[in-house]
N, C-alpha and C. Protein backbone atom coordinates (compact mmCIF):
# COMPACT_ATOMS: atom_id res chain seq x y z
N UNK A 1 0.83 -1.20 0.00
CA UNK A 1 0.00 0.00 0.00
C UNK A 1 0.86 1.25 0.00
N UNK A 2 1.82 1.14 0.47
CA UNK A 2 2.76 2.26 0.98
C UNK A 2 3.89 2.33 -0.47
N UNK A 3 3.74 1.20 -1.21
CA UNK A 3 5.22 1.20 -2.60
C UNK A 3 4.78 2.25 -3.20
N UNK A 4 3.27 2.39 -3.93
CA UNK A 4 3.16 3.44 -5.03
C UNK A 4 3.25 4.56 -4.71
N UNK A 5 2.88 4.85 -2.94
CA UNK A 5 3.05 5.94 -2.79
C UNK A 5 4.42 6.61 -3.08
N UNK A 6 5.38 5.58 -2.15
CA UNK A 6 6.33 6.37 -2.49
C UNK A 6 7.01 6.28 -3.49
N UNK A 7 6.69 5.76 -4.59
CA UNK A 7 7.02 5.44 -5.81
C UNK A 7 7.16 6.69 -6.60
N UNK A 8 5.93 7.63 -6.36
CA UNK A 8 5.03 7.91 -7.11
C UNK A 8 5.66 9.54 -6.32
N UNK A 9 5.81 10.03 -5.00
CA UNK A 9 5.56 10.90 -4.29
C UNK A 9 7.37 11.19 -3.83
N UNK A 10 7.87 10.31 -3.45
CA UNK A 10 9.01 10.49 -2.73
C UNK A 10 10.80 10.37 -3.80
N UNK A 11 10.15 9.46 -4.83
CA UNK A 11 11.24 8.99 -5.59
C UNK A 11 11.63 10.33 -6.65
N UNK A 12 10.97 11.03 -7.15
CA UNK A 12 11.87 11.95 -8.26
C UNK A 12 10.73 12.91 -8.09
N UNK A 13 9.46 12.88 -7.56
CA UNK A 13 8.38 13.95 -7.43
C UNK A 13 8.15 14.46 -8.79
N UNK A 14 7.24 13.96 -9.47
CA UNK A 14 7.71 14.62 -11.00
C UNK A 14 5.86 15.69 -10.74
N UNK A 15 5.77 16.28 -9.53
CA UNK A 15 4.54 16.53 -9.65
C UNK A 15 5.30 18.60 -9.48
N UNK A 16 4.80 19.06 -10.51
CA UNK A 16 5.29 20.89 -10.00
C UNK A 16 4.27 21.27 -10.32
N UNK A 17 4.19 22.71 -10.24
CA UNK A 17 2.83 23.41 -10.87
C UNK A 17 2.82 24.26 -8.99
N UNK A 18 1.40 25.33 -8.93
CA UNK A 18 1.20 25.50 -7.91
C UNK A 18 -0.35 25.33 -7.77
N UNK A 19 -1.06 24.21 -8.36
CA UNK A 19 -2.21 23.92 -8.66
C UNK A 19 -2.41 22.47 -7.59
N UNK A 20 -3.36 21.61 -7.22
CA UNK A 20 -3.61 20.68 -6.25
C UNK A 20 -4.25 19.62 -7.28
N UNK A 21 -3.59 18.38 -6.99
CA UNK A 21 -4.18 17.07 -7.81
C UNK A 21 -4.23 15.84 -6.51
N UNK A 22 -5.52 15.34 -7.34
CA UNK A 22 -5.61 14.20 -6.38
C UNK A 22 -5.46 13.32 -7.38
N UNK A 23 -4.87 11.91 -6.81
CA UNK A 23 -4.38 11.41 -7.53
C UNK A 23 -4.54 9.69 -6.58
N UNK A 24 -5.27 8.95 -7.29
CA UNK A 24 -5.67 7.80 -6.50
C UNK A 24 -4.27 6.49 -7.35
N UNK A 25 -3.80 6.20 -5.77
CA UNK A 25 -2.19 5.10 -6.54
C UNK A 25 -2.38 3.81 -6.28
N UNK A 26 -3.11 3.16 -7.38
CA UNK A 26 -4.19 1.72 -7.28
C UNK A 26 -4.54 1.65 -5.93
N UNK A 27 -4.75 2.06 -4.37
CA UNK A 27 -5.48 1.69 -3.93
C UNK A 27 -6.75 2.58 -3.62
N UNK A 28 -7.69 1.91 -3.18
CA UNK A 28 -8.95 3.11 -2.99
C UNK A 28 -8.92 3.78 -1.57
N UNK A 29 -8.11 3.65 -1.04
CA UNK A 29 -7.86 4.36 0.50
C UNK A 29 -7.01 4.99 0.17
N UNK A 30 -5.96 4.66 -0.74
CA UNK A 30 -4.48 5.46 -0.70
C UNK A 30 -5.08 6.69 -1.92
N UNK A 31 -5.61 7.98 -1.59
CA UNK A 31 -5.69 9.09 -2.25
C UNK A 31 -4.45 9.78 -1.47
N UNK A 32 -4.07 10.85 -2.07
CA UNK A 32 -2.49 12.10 -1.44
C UNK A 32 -3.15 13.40 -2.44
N UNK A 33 -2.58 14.13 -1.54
CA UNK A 33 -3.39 15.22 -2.47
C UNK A 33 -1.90 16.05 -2.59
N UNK A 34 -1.11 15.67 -3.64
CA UNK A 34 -0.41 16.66 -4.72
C UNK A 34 -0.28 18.10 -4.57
N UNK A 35 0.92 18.80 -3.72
CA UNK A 35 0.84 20.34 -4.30
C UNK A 35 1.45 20.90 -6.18
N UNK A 36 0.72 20.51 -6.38
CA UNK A 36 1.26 19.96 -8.19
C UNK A 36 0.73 20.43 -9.03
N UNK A 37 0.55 20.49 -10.57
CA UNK A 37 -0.20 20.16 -11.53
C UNK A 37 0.79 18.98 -12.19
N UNK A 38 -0.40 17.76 -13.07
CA UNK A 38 -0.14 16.51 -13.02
C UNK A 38 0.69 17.13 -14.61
N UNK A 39 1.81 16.53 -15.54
CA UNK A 39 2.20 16.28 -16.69
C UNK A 39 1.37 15.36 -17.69
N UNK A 40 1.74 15.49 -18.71
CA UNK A 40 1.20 14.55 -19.76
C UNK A 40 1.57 13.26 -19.60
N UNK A 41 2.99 13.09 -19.28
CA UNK A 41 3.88 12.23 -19.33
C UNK A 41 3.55 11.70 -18.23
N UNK A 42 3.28 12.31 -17.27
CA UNK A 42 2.66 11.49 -15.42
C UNK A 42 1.44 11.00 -15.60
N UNK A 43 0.26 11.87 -16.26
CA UNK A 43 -1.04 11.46 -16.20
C UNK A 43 -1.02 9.83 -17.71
N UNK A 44 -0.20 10.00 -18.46
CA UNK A 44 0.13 8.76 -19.28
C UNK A 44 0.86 7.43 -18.69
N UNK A 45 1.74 7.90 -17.58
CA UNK A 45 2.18 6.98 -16.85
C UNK A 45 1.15 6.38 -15.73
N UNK A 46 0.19 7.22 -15.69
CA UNK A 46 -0.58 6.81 -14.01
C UNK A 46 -1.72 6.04 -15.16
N UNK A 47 -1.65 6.36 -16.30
CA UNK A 47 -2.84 5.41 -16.89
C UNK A 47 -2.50 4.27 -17.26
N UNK A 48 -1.25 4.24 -17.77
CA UNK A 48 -0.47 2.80 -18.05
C UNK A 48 -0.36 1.88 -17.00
N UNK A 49 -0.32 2.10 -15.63
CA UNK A 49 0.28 1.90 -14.76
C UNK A 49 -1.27 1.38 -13.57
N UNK A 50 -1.82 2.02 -13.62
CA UNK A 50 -2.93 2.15 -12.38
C UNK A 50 -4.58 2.32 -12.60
N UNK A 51 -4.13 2.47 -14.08
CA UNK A 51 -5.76 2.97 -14.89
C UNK A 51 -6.48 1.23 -15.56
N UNK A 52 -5.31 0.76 -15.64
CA UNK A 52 -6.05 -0.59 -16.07
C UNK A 52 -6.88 -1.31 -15.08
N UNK A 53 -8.08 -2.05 -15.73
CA UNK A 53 -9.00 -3.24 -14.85
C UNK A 53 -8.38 -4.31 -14.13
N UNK A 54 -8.54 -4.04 -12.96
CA UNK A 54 -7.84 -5.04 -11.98
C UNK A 54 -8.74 -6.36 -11.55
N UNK A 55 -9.66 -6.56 -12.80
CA UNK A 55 -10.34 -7.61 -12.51
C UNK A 55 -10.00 -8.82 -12.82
């Protein structure tokens, strides 16, 4: 529960901007709310990555 976060949050922070994103990291408890605006390249990675059916 705790990997994507810091995967995602602690490892290279690719989040800048002075805008606020929420940003759910495959789990449904684990929301963080981003002092950020999200990239193309992040919001393409979080879809590759976390956007697929986990069924």
């Amino acid at each position: 529960m705790g990997e994507a976060r810091r995967r995602l949050g602690d490892d290279g922070t690719p989040w800048r901007g002075l805008g606020r994103s929420r940003v759910v990291t495959g789990d449904v408890d684990d929301v963080r709310v981003y002092s950020g605006v999200l990239d193309v390249s992040t919001i393409q990675q979080l879809r590759d990555n976390y956007a697929k059916p986990s069924l």
